[in-house]
C-alpha atoms as a PDB file:
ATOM      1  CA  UNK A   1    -119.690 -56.796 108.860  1.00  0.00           C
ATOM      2  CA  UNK A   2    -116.620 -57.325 110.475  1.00  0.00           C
ATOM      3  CA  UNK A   3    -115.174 -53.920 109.895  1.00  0.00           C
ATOM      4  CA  UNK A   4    -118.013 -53.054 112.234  1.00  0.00           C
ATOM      5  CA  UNK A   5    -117.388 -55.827 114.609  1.00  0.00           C
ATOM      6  CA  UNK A   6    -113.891 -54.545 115.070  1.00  0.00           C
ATOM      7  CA  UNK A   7    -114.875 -50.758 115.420  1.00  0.00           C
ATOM      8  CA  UNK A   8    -117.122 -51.449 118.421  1.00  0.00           C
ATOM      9  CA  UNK A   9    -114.209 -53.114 120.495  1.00  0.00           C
ATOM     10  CA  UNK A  10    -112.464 -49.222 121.237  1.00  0.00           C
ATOM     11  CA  UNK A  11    -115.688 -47.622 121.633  1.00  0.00           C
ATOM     12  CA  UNK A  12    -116.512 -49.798 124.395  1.00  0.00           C
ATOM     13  CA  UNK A  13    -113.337 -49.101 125.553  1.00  0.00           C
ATOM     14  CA  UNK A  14    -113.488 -45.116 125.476  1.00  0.00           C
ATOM     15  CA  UNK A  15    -117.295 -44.899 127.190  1.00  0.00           C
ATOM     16  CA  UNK A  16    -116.111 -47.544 130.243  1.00  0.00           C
ATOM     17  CA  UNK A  17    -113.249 -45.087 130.553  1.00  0.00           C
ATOM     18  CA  UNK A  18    -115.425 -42.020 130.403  1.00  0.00           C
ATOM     19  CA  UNK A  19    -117.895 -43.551 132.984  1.00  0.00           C
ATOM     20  CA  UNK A  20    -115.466 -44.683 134.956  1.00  0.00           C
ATOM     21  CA  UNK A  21    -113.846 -41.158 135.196  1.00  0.00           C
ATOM     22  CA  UNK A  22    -117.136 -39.263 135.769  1.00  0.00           C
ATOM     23  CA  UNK A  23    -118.211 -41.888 138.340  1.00  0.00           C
ATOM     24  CA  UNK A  24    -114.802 -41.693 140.761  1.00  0.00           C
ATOM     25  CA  UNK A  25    -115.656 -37.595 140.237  1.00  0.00           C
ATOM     26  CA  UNK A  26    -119.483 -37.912 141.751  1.00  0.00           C
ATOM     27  CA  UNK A  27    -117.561 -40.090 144.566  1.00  0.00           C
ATOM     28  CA  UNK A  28    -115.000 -37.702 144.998  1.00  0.00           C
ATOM     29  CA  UNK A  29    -117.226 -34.761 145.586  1.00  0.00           C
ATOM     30  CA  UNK A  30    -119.933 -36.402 147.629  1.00  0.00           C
ATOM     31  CA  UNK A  31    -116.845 -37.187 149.710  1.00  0.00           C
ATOM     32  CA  UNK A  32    -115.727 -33.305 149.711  1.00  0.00           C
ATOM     33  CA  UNK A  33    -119.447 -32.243 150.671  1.00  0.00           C
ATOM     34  CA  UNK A  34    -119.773 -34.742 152.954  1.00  0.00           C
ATOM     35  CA  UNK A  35    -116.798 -34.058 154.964  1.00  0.00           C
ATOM     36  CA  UNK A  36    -117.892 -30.062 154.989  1.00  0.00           C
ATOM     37  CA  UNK A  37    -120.847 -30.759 156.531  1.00  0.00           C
ATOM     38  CA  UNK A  38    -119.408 -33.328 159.221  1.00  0.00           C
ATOM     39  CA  UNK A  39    -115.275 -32.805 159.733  1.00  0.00           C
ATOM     40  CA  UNK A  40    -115.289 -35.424 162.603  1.00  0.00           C
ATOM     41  CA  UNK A  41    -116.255 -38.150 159.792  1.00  0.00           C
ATOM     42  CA  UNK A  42    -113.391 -37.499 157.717  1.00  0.00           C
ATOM     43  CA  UNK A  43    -111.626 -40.528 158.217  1.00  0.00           C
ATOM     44  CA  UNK A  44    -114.260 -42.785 157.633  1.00  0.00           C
ATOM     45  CA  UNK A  45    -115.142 -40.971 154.728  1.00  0.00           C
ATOM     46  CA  UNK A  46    -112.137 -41.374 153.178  1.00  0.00           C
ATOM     47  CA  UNK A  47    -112.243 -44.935 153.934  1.00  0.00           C
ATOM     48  CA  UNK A  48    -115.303 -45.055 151.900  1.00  0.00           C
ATOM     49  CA  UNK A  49    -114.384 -42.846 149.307  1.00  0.00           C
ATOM     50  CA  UNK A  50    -111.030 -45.326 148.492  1.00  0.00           C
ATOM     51  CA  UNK A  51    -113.544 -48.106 148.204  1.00  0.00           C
ATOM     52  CA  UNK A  52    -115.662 -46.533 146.424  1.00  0.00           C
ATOM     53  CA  UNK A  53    -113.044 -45.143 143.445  1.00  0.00           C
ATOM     54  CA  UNK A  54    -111.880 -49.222 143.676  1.00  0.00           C
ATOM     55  CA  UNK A  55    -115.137 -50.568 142.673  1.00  0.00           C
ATOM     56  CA  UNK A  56    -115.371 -47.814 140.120  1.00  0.00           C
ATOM     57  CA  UNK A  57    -112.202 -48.561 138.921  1.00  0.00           C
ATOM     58  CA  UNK A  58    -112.743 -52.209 138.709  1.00  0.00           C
ATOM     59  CA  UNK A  59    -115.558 -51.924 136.835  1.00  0.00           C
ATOM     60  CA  UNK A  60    -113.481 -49.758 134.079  1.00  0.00           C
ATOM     61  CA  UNK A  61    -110.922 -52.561 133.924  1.00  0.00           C
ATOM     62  CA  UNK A  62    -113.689 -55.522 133.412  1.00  0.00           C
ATOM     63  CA  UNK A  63    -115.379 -53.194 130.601  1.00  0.00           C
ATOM     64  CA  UNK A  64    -111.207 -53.184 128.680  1.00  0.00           C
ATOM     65  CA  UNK A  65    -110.934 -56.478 129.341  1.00  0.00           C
ATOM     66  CA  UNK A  66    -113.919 -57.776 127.236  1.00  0.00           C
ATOM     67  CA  UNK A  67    -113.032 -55.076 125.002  1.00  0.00           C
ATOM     68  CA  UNK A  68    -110.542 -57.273 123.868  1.00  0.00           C
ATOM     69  CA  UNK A  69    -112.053 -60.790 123.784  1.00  0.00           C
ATOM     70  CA  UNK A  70    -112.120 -61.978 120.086  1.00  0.00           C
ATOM     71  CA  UNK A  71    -116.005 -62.695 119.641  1.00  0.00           C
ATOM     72  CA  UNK A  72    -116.698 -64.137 116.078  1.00  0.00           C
ATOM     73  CA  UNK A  73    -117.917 -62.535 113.131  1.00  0.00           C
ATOM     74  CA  UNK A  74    -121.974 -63.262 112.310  1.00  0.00           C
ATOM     75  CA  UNK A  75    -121.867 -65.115 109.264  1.00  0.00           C
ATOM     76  CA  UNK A  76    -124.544 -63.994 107.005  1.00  0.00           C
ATOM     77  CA  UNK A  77    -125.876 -66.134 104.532  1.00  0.00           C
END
């Protein structure tokens, strides 16, 4: 059981990285549509893009981080 225990740890890791990087693209092209159809918004689009891609990011670096807390082993009977 712990074999198993200590597999799931990097494939948390890998999908919060994989979400994290198809999230910040969604954001990033919403931004580049958005600022084709309205040029005069651009800079507060971009404002909201960079908060945006934090957020996402954030997120990604909680997922890692509890990646690597040590929970304990189920003890079977």
């Amino acid at each position: 059981m712990s074999i198993i225990v200590g597999q799931l740890a990097p494939l948390a890791f890998g999908l919060a990285v994989i979400g994290s990087g198809i999230g910040v693209g969604i954001i990033v092209g919403k931004t580049i549509e958005s600022v084709a159809r309205q040029p005069e918004l651009q800079g507060r689009l971009q404002t909201l893009m960079w908060i945006g891609i934090a957020l996402t990011e954030a997120l990604c670096f909680i997922a890692i981080g509890v990646a690597f807390i040590p929970f304990p082993v189920p003890v079977t009977p």
